[in-house]
N, C-alpha and C. Protein backbone atom coordinates (compact mmCIF):
# COMPACT_ATOMS: atom_id res chain seq x y z
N UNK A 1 29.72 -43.29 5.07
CA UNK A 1 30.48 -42.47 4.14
C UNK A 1 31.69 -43.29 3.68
N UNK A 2 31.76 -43.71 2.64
CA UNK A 2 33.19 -44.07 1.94
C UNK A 2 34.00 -43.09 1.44
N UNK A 3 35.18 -43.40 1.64
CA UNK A 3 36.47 -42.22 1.51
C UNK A 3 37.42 -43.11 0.67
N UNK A 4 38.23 -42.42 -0.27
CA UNK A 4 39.38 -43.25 -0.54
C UNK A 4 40.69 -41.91 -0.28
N UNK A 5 41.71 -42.38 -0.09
CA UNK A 5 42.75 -41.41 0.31
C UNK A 5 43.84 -41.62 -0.68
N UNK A 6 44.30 -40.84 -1.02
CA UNK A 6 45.38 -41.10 -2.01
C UNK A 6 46.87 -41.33 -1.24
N UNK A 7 47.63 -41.43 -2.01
CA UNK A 7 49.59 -41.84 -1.57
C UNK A 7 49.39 -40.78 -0.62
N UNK A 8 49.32 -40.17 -0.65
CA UNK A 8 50.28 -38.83 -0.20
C UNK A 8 49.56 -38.30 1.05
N UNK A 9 48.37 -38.99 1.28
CA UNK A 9 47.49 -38.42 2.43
C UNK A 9 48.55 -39.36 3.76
N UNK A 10 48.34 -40.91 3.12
CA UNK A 10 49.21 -42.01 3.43
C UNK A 10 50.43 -42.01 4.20
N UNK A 11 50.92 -41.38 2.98
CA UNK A 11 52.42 -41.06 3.31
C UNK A 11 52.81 -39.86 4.55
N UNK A 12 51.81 -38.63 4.64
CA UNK A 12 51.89 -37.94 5.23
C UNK A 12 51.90 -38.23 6.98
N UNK A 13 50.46 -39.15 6.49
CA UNK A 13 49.75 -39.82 7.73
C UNK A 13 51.06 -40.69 8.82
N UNK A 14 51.74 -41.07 8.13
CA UNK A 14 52.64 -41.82 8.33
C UNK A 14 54.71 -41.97 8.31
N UNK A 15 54.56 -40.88 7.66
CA UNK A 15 56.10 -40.41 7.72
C UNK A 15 56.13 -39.36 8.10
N UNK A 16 54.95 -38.56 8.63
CA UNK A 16 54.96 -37.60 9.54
C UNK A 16 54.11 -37.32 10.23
N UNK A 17 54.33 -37.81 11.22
CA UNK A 17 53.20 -37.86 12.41
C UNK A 17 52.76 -36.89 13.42
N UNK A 18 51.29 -37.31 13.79
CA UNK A 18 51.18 -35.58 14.34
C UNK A 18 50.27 -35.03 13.68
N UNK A 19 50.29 -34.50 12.32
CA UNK A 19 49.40 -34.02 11.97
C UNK A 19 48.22 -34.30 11.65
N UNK A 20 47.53 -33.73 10.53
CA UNK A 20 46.05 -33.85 10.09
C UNK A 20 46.22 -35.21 9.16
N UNK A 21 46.54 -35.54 8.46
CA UNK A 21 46.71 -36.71 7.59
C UNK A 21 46.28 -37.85 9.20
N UNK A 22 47.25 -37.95 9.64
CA UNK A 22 47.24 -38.98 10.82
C UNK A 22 45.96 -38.73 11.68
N UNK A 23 45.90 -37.57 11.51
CA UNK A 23 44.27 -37.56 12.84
C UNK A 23 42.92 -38.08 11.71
N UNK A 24 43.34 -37.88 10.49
CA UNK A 24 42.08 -38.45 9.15
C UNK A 24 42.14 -39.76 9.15
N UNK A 25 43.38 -40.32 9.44
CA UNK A 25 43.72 -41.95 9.42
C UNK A 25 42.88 -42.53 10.85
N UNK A 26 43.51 -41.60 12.07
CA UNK A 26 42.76 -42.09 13.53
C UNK A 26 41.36 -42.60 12.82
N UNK A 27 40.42 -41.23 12.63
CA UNK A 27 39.37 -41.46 12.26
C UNK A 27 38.26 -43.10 11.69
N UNK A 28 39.72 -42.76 10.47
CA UNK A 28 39.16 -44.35 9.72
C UNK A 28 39.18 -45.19 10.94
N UNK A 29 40.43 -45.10 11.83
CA UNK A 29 40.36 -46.05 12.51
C UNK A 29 39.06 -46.54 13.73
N UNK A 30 38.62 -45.20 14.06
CA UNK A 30 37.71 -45.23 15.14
C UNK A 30 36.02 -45.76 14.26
N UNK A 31 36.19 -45.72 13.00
CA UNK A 31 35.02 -46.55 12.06
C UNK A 31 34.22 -45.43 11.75
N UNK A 32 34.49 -43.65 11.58
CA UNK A 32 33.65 -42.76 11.52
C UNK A 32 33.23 -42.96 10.36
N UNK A 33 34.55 -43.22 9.47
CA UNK A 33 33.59 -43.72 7.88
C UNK A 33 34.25 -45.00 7.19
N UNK A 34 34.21 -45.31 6.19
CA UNK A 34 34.95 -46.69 5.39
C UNK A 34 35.77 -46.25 4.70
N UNK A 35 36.89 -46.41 5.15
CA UNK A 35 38.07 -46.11 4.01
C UNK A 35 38.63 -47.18 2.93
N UNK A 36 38.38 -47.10 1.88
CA UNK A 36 38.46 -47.81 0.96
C UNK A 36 40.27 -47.41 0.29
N UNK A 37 40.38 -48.45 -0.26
CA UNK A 37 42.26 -48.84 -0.49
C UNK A 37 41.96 -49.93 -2.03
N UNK A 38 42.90 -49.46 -2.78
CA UNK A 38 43.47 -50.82 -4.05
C UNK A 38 44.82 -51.54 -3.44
N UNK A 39 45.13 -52.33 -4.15
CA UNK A 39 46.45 -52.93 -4.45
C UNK A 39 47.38 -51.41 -4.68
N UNK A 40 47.21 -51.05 -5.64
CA UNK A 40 47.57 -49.77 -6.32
C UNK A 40 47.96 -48.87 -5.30
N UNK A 41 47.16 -48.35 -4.41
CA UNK A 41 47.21 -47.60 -3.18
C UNK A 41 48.44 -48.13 -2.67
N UNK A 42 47.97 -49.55 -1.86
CA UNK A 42 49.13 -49.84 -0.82
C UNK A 42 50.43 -50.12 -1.61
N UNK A 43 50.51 -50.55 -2.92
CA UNK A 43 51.46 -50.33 -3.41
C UNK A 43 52.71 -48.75 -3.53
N UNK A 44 52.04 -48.54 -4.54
CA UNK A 44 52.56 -47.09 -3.79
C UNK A 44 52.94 -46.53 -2.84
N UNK A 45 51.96 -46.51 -1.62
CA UNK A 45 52.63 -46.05 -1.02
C UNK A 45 53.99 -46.62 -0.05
N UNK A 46 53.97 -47.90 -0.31
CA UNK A 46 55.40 -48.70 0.23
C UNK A 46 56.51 -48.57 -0.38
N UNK A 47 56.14 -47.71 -1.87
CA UNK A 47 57.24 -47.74 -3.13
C UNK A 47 57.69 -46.48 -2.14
N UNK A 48 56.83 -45.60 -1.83
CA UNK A 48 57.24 -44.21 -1.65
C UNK A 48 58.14 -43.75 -0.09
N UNK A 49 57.43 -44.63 1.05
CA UNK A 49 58.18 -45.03 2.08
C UNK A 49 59.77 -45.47 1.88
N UNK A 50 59.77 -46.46 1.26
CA UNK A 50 60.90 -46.76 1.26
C UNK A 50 61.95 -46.33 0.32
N UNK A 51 61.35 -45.89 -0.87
CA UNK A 51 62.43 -45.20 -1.65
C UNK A 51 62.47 -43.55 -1.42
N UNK A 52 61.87 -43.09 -0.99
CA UNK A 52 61.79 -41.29 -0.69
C UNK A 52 62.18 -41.57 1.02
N UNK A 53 61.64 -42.22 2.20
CA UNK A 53 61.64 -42.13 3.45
C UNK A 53 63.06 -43.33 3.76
N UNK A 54 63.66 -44.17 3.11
CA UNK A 54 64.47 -45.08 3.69
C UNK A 54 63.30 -46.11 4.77
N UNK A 55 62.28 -46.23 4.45
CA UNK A 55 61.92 -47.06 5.44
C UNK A 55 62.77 -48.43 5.45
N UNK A 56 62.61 -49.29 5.68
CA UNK A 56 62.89 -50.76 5.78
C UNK A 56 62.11 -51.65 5.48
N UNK A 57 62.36 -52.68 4.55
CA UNK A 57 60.97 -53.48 4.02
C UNK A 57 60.46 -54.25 4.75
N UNK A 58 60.86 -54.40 6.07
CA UNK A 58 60.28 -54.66 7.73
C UNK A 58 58.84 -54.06 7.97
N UNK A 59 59.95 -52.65 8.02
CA UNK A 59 58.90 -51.78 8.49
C UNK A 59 57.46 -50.96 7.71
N UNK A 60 57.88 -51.28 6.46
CA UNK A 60 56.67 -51.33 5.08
C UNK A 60 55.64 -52.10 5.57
N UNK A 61 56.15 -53.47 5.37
CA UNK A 61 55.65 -54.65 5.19
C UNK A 61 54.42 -54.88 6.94
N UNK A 62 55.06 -54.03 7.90
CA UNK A 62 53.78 -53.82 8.81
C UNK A 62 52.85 -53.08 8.74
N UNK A 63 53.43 -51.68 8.26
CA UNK A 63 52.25 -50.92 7.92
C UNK A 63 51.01 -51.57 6.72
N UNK A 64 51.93 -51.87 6.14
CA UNK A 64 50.76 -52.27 4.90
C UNK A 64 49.51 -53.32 5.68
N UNK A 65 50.22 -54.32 6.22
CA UNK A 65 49.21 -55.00 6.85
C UNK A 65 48.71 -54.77 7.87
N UNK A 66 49.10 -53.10 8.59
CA UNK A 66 48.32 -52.51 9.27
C UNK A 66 47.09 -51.69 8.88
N UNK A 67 47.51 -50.98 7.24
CA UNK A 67 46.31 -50.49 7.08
C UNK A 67 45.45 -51.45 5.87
N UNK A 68 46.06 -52.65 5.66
CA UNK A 68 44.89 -53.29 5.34
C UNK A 68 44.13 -54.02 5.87
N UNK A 69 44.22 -54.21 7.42
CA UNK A 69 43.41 -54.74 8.20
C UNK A 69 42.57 -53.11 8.61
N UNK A 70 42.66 -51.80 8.10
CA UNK A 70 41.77 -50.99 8.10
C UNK A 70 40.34 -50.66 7.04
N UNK A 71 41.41 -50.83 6.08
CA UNK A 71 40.82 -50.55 4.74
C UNK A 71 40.01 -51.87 3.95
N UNK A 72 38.95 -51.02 3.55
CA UNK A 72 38.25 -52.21 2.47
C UNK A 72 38.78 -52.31 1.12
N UNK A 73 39.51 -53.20 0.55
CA UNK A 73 40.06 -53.19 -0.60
C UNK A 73 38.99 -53.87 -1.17
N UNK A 74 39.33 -52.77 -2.83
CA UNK A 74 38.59 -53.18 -3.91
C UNK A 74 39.66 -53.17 -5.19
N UNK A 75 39.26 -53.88 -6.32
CA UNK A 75 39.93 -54.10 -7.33
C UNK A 75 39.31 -53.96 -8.00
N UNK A 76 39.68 -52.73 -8.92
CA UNK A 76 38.88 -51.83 -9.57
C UNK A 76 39.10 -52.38 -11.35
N UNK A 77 37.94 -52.36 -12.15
CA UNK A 77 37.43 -53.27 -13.26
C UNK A 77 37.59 -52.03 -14.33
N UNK A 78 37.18 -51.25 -14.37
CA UNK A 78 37.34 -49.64 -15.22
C UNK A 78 38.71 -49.36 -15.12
N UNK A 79 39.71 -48.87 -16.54
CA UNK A 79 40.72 -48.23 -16.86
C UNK A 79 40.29 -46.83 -17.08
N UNK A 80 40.84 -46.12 -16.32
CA UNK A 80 40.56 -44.55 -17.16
C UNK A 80 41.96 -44.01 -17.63
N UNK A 81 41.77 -43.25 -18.51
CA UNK A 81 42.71 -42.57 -18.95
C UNK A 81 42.52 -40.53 -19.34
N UNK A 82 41.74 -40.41 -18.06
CA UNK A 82 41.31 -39.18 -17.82
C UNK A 82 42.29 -37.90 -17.63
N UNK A 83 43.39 -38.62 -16.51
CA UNK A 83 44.50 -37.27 -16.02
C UNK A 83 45.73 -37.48 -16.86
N UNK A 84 47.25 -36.85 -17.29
CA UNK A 84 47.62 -37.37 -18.08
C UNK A 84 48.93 -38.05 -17.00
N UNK A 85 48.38 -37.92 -15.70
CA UNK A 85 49.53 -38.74 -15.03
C UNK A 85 48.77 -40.04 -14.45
N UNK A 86 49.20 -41.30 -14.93
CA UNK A 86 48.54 -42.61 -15.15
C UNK A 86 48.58 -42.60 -13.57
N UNK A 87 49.48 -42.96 -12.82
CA UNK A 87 49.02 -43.36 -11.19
C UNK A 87 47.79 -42.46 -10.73
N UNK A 88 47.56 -41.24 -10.97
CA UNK A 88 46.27 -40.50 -10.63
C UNK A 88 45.34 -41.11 -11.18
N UNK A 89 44.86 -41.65 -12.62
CA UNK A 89 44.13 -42.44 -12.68
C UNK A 89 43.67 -43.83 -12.19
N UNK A 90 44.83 -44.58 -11.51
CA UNK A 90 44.59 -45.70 -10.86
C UNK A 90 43.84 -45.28 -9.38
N UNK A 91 44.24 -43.97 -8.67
CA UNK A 91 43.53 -42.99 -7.73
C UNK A 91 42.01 -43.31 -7.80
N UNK A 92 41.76 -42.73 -9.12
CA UNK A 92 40.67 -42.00 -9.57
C UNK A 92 39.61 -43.75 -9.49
N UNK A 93 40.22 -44.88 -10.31
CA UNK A 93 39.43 -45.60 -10.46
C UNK A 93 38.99 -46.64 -9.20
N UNK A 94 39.62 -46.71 -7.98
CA UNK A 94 39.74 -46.95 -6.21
C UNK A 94 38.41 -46.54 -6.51
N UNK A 95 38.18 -44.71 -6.14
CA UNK A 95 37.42 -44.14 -5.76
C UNK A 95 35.88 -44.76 -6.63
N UNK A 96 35.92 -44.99 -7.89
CA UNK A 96 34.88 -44.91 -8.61
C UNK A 96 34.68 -46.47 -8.64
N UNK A 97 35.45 -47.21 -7.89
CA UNK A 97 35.15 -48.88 -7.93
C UNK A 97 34.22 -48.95 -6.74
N UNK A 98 34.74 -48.15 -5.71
CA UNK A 98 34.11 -48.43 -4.33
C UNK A 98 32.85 -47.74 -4.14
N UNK A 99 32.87 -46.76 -5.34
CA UNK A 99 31.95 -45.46 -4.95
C UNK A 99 31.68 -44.68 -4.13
N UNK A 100 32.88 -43.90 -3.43
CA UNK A 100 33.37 -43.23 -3.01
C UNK A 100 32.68 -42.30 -2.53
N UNK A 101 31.99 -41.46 -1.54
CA UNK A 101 32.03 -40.18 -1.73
C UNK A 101 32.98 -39.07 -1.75
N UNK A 102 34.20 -39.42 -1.31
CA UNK A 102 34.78 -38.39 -1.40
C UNK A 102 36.50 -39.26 -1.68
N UNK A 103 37.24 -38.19 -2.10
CA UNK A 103 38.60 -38.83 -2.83
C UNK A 103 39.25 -38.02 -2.25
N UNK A 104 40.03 -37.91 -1.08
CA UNK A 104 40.64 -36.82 -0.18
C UNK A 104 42.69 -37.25 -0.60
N UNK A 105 42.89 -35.90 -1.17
CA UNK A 105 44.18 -36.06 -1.97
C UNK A 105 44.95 -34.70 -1.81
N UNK A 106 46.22 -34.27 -2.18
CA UNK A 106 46.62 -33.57 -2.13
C UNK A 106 47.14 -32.67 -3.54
N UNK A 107 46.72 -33.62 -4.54
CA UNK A 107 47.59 -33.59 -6.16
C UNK A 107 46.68 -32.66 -6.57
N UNK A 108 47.34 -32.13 -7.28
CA UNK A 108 46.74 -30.66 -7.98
C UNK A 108 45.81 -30.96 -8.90
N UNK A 109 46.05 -32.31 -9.37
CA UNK A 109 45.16 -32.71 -11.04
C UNK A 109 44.15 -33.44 -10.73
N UNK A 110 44.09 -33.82 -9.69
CA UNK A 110 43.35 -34.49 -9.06
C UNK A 110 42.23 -33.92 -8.38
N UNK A 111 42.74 -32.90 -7.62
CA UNK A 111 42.03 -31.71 -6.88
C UNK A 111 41.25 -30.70 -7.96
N UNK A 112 41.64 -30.93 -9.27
CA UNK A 112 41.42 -30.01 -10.47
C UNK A 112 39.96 -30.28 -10.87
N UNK A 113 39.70 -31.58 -10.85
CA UNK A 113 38.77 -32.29 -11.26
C UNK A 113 37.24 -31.31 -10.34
N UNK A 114 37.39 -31.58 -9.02
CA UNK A 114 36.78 -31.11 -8.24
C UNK A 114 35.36 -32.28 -7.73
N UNK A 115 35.04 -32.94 -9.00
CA UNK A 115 34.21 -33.63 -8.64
C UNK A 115 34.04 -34.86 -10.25
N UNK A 116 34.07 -36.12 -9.90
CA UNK A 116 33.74 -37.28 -10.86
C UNK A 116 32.50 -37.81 -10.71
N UNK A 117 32.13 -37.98 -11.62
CA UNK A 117 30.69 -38.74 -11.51
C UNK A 117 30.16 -37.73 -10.16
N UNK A 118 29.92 -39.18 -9.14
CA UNK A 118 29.31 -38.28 -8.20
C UNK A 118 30.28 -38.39 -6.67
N UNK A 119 31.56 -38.62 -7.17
CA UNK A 119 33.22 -38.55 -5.59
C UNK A 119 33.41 -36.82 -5.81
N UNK A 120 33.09 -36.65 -4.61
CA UNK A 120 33.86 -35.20 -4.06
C UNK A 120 35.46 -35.22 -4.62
N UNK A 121 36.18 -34.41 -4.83
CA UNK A 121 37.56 -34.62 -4.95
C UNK A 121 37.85 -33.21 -3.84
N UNK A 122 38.56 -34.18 -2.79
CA UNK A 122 38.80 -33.11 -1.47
C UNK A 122 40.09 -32.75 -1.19
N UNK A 123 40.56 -31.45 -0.57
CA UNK A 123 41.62 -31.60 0.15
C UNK A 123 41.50 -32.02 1.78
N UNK A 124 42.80 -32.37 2.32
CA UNK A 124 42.54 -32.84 3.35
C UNK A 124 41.84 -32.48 4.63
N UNK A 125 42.14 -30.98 4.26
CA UNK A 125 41.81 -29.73 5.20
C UNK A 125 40.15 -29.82 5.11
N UNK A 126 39.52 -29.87 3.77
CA UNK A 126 38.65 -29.99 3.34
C UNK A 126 37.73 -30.90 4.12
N UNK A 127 38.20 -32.36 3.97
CA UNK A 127 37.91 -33.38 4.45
C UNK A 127 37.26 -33.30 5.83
N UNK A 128 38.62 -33.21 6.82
CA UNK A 128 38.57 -32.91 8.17
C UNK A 128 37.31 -31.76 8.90
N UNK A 129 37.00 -30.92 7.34
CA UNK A 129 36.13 -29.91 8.64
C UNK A 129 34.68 -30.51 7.95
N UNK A 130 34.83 -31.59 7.03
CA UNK A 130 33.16 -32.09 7.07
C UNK A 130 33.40 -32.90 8.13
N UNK A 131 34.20 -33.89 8.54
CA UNK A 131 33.99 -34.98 9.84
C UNK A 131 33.74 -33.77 11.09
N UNK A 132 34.44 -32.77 11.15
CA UNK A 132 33.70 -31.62 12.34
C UNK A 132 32.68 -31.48 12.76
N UNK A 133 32.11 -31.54 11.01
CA UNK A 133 30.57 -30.89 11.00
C UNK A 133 29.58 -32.29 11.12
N UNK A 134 29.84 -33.24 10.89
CA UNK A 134 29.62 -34.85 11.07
C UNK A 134 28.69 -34.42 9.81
N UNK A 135 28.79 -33.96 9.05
CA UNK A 135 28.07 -34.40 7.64
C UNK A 135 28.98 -34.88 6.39
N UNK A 136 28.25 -35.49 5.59
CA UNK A 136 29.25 -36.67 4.38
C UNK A 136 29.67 -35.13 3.17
């Protein structure tokens, strides 16, 4: 099963620990499925750490190369201009580079979609009770 996760699953996973975001991250980690990542992704979310969380560009600069020694990065060849908020489309095109089954996010416009081509567009909650059920 390939997954791509958006900022905010990320961010959650990680500037607040403990919860479900972080037990979806364990997951990737334990290899239940392939979590797929852009430039774009880890970008972001280091923009968002450190300018919303005060991280330290120390402490960025490990995570990132913590979860890209998780994640399969791809560099995605398709521009879309589908949602009218452009970083959701850089989201959108992760998911549809890697071919995704599922795009587990929290954004409303994103979540709106419900389904692209053929990527689930999930919430996290969502997410978590298919790995329950161990089906994709």
């Amino acid at each position: 099963m390939r997954v791509v996760f958006d900022t905010n699953i990320y961010i959650s996973a990680f500037a607040i620990p403990g919860g479900d975001a972080e037990e979806a991250y364990r997951h990737a980690l334990r290899g239940t499925f392939d979590l797929i990542a852009s430039i774009f992704i880890l970008t972001e979310t280091a923009r968002v750490l450190q300018t919303k969380f005060d991280w330290t560009s120390d402490r960025v600069q490990q995570l990132i190369r913590q979860i890209s020694q998780t994640v399969t990065l791809v560099k995605p060849q398709a521009h879309l201009h589908i949602l009218s908020d452009e970083p959701d489309n850089r989201i959108l095109e992760c998911a549809l580079e890697s071919r995704a089954d599922f795009l587990v996010t929290g954004d409303r416009d994103l979540l709106a979609l419900g389904q692209h081509e053929t990527i689930q567009v999930i919430t996290l909650a969502q997410f978590l009770a298919k790995l329950q059920k161990g089906a994709p």
